[in-house]
PDB file of N, CA and C in Angstrom:
ATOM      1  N   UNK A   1     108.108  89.897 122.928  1.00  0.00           N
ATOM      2  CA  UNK A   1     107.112  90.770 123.484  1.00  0.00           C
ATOM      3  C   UNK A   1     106.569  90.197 124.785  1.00  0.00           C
ATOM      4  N   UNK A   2     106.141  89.223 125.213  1.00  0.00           N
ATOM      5  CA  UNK A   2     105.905  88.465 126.091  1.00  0.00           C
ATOM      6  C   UNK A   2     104.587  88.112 125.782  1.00  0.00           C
ATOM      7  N   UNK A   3     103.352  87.449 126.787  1.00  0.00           N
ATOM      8  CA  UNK A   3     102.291  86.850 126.720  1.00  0.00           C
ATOM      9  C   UNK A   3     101.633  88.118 127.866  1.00  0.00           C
ATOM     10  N   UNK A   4     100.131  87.870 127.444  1.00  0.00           N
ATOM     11  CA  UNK A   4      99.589  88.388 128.646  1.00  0.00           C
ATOM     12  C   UNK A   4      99.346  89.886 127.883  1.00  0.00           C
ATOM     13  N   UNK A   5      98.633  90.516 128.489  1.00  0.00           N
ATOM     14  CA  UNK A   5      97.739  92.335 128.654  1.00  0.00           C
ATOM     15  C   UNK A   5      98.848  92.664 128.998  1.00  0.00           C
ATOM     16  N   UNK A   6      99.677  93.023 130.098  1.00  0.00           N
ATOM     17  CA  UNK A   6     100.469  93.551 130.402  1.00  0.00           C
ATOM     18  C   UNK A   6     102.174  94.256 129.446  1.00  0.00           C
ATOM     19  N   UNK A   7     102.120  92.793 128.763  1.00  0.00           N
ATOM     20  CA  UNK A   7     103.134  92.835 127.536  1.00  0.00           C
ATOM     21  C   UNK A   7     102.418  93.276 126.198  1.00  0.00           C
ATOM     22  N   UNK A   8     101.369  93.628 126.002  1.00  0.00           N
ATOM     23  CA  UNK A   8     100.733  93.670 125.048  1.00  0.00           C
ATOM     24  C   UNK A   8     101.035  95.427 125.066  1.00  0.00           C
ATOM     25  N   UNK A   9     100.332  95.650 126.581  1.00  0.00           N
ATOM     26  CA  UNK A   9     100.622  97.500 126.785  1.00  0.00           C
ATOM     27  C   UNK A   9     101.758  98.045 126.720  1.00  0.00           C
ATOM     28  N   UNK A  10     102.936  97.085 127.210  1.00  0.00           N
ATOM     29  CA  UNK A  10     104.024  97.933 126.829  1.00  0.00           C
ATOM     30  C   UNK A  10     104.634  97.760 126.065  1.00  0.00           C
ATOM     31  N   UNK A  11     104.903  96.690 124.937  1.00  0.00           N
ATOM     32  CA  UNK A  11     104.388  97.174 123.567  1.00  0.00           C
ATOM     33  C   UNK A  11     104.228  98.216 122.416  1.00  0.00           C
ATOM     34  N   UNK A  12     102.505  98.662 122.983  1.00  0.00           N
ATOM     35  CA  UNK A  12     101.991  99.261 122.163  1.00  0.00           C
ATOM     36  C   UNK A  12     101.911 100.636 122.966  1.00  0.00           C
ATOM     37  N   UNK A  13     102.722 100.893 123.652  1.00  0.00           N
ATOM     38  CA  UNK A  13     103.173 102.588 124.233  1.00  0.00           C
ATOM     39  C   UNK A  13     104.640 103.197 123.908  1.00  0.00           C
ATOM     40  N   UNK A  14     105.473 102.033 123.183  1.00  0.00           N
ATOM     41  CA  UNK A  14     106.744 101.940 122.959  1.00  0.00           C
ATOM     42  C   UNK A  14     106.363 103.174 121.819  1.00  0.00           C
ATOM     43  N   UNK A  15     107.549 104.234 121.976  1.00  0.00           N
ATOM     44  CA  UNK A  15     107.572 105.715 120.715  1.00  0.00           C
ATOM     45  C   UNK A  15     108.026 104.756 119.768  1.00  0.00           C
ATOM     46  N   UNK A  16     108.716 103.607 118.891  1.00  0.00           N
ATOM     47  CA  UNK A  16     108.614 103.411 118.185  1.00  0.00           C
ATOM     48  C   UNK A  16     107.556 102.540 116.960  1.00  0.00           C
ATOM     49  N   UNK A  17     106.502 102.242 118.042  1.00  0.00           N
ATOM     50  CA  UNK A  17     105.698 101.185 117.377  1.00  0.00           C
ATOM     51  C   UNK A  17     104.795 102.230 116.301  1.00  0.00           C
ATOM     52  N   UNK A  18     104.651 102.570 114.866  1.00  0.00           N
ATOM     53  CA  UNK A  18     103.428 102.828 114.254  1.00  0.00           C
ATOM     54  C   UNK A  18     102.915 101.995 113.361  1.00  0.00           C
ATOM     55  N   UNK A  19     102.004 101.743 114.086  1.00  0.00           N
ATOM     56  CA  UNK A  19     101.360 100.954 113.318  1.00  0.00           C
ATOM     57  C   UNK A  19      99.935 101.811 111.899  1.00  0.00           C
ATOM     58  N   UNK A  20     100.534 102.807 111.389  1.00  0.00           N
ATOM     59  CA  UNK A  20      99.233 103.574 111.090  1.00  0.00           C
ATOM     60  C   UNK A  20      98.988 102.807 109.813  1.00  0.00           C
ATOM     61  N   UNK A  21     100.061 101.896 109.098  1.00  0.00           N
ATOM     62  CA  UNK A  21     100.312 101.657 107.731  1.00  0.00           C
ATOM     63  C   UNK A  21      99.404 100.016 108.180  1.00  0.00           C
ATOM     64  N   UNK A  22      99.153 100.005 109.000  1.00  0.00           N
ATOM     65  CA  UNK A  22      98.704  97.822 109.141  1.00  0.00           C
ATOM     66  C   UNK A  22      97.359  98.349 109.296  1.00  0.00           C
ATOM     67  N   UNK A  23      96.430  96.805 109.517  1.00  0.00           N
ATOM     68  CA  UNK A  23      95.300  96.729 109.371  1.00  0.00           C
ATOM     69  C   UNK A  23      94.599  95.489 109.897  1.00  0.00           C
ATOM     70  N   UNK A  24      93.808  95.583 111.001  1.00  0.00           N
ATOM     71  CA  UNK A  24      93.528  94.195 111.415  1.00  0.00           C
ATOM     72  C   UNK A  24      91.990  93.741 111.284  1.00  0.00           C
ATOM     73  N   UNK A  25      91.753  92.431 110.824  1.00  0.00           N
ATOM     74  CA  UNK A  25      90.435  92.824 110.264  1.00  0.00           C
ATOM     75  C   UNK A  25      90.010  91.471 111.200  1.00  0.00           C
ATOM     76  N   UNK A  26      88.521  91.420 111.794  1.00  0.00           N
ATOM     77  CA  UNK A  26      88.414  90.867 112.617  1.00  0.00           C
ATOM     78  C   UNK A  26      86.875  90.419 111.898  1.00  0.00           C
ATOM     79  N   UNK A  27      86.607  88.987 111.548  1.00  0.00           N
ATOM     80  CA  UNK A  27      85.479  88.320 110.951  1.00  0.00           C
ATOM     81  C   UNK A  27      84.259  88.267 111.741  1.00  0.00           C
ATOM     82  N   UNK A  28      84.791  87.713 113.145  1.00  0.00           N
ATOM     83  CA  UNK A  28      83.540  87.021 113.962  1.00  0.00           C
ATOM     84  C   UNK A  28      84.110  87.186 115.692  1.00  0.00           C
ATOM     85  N   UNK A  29      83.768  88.764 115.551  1.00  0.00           N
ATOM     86  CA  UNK A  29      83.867  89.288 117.158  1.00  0.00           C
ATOM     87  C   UNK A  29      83.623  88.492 118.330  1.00  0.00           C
ATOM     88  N   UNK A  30      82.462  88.132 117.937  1.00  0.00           N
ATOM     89  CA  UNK A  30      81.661  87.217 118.605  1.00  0.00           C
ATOM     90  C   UNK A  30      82.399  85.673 119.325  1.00  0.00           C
ATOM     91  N   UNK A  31      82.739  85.328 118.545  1.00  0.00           N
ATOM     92  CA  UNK A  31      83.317  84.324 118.604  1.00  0.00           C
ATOM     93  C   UNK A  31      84.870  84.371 119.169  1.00  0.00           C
ATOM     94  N   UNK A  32      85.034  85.389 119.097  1.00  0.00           N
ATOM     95  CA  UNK A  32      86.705  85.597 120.016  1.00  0.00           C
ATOM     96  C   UNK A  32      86.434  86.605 121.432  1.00  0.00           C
ATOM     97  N   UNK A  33      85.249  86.831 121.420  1.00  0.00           N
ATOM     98  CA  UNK A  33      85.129  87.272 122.503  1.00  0.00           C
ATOM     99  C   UNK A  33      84.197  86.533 123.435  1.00  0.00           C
ATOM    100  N   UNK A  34      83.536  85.126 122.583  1.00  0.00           N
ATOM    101  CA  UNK A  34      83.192  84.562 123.769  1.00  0.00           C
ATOM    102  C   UNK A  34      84.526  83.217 124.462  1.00  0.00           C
ATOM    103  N   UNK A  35      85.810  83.226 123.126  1.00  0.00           N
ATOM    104  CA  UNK A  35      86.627  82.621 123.954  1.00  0.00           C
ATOM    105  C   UNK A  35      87.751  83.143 124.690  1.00  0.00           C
ATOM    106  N   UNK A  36      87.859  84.427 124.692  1.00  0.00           N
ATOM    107  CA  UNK A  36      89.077  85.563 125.472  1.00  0.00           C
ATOM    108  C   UNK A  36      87.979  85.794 126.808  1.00  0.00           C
ATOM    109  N   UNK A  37      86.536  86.469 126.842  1.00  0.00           N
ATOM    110  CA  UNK A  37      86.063  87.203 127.799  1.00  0.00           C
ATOM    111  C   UNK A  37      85.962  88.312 127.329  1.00  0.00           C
ATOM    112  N   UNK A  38      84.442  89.136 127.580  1.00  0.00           N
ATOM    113  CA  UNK A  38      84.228  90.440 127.104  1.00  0.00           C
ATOM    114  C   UNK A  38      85.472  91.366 127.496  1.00  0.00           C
ATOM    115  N   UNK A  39      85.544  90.830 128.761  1.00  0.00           N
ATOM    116  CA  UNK A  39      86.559  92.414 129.220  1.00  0.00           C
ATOM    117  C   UNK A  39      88.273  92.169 128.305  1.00  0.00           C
ATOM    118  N   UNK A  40      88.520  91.016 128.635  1.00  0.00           N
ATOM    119  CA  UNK A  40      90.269  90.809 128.071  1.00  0.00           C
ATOM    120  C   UNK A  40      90.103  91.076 126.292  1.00  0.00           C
ATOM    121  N   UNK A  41      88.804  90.770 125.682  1.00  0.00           N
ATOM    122  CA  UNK A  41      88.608  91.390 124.411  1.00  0.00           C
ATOM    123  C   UNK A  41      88.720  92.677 124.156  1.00  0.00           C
ATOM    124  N   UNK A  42      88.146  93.851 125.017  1.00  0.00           N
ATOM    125  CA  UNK A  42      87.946  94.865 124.607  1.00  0.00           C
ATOM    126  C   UNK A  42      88.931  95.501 125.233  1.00  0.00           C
ATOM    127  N   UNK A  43      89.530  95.422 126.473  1.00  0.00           N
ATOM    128  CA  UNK A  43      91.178  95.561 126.506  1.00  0.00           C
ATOM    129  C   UNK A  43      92.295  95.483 125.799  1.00  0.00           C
ATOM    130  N   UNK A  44      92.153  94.379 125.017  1.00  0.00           N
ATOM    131  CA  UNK A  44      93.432  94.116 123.794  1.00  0.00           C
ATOM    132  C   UNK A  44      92.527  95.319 122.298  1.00  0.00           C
ATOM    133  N   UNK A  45      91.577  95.328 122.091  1.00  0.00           N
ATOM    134  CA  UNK A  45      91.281  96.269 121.117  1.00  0.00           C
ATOM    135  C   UNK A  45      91.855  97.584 121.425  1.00  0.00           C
ATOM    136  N   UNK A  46      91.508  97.782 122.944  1.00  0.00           N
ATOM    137  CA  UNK A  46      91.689  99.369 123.125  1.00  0.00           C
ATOM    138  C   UNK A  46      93.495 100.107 123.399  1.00  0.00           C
ATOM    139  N   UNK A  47      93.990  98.680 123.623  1.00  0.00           N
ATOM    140  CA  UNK A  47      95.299  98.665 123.462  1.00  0.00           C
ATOM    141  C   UNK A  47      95.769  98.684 122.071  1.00  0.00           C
ATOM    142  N   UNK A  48      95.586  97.754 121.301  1.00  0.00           N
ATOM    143  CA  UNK A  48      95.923  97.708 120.125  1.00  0.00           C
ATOM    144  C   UNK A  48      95.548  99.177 119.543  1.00  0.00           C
ATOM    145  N   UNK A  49      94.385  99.738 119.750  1.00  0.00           N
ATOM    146  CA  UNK A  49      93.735 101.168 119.403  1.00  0.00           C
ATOM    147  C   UNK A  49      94.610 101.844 119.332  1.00  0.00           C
ATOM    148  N   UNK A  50      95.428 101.934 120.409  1.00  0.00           N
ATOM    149  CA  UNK A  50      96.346 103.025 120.842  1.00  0.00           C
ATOM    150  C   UNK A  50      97.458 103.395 119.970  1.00  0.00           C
ATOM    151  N   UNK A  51      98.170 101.902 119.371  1.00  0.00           N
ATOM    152  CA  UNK A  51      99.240 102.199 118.174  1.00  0.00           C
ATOM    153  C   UNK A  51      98.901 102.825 117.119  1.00  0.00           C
ATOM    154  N   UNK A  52      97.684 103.091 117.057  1.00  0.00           N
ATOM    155  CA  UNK A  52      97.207 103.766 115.485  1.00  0.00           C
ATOM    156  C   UNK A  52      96.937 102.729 114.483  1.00  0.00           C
ATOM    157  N   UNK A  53      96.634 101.560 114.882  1.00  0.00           N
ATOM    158  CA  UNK A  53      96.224 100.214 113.923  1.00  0.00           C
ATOM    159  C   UNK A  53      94.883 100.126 113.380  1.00  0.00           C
ATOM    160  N   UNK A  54      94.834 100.569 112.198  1.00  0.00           N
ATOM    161  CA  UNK A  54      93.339 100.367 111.835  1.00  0.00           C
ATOM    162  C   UNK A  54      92.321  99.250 111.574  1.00  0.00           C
ATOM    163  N   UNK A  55      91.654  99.123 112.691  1.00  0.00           N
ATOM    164  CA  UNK A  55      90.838  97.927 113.131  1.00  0.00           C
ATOM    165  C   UNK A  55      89.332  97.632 112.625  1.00  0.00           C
ATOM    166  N   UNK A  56      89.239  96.574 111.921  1.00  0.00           N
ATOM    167  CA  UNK A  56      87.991  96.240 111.676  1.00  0.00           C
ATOM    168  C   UNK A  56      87.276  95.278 112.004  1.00  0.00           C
ATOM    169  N   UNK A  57      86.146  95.599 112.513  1.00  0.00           N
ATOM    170  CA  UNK A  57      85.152  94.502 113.591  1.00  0.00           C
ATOM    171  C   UNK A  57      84.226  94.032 112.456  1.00  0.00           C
ATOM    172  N   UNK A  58      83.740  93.189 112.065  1.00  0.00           N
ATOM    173  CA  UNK A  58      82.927  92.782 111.413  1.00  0.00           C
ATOM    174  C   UNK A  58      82.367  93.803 110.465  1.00  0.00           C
ATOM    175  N   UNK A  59      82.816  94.258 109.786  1.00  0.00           N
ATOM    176  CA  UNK A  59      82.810  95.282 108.348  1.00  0.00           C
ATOM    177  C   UNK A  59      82.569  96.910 109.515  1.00  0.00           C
ATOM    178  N   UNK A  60      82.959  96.712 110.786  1.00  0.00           N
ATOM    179  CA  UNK A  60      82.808  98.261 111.530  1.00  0.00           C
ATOM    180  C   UNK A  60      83.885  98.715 111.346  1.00  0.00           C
ATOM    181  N   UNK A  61      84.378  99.852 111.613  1.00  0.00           N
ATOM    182  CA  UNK A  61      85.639 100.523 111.562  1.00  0.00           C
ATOM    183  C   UNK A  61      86.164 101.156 113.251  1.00  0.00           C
ATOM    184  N   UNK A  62      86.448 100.339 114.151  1.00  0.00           N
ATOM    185  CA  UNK A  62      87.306 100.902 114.971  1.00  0.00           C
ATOM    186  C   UNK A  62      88.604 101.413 115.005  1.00  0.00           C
ATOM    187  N   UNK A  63      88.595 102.973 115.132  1.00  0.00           N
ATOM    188  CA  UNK A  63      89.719 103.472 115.060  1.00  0.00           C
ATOM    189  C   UNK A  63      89.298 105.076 115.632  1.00  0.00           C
ATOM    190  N   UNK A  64      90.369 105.614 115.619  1.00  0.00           N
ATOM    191  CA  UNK A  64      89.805 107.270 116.374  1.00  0.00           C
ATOM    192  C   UNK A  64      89.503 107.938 114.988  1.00  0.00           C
TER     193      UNK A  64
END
């Protein structure tokens, strides 16, 4: 897949990726977003968003 945002997006735009069946559960937001950076955090969520991966932020439910 490669490293980096960039490989992450294309990726997760690929027609075969569904992810609707996985689940990523995320303990302490906080703490990975003060070592990624607010913005490269909420970039990889909103990417990851996109495959249909159902995401959980500290007992929140991000997902559409």
């Amino acid at each position: 897949m490669g490293s980096g945002l960039d490989s992450l997006h294309d990726h997760t735009v690929s027609k075969n990726n569904n992810m609707k069946d996985f689940h990523l559960y995320i303990n302490s937001a906080q703490a990975i977003e003060d070592a990624l950076g607010v913005n490269y955090f909420t970039t990889s969520l909103e990417l990851l968003k996109r495959t249909g991966l159902n995401i959980y932020i500290d007992h929140l439910v991000f997902q559409d």
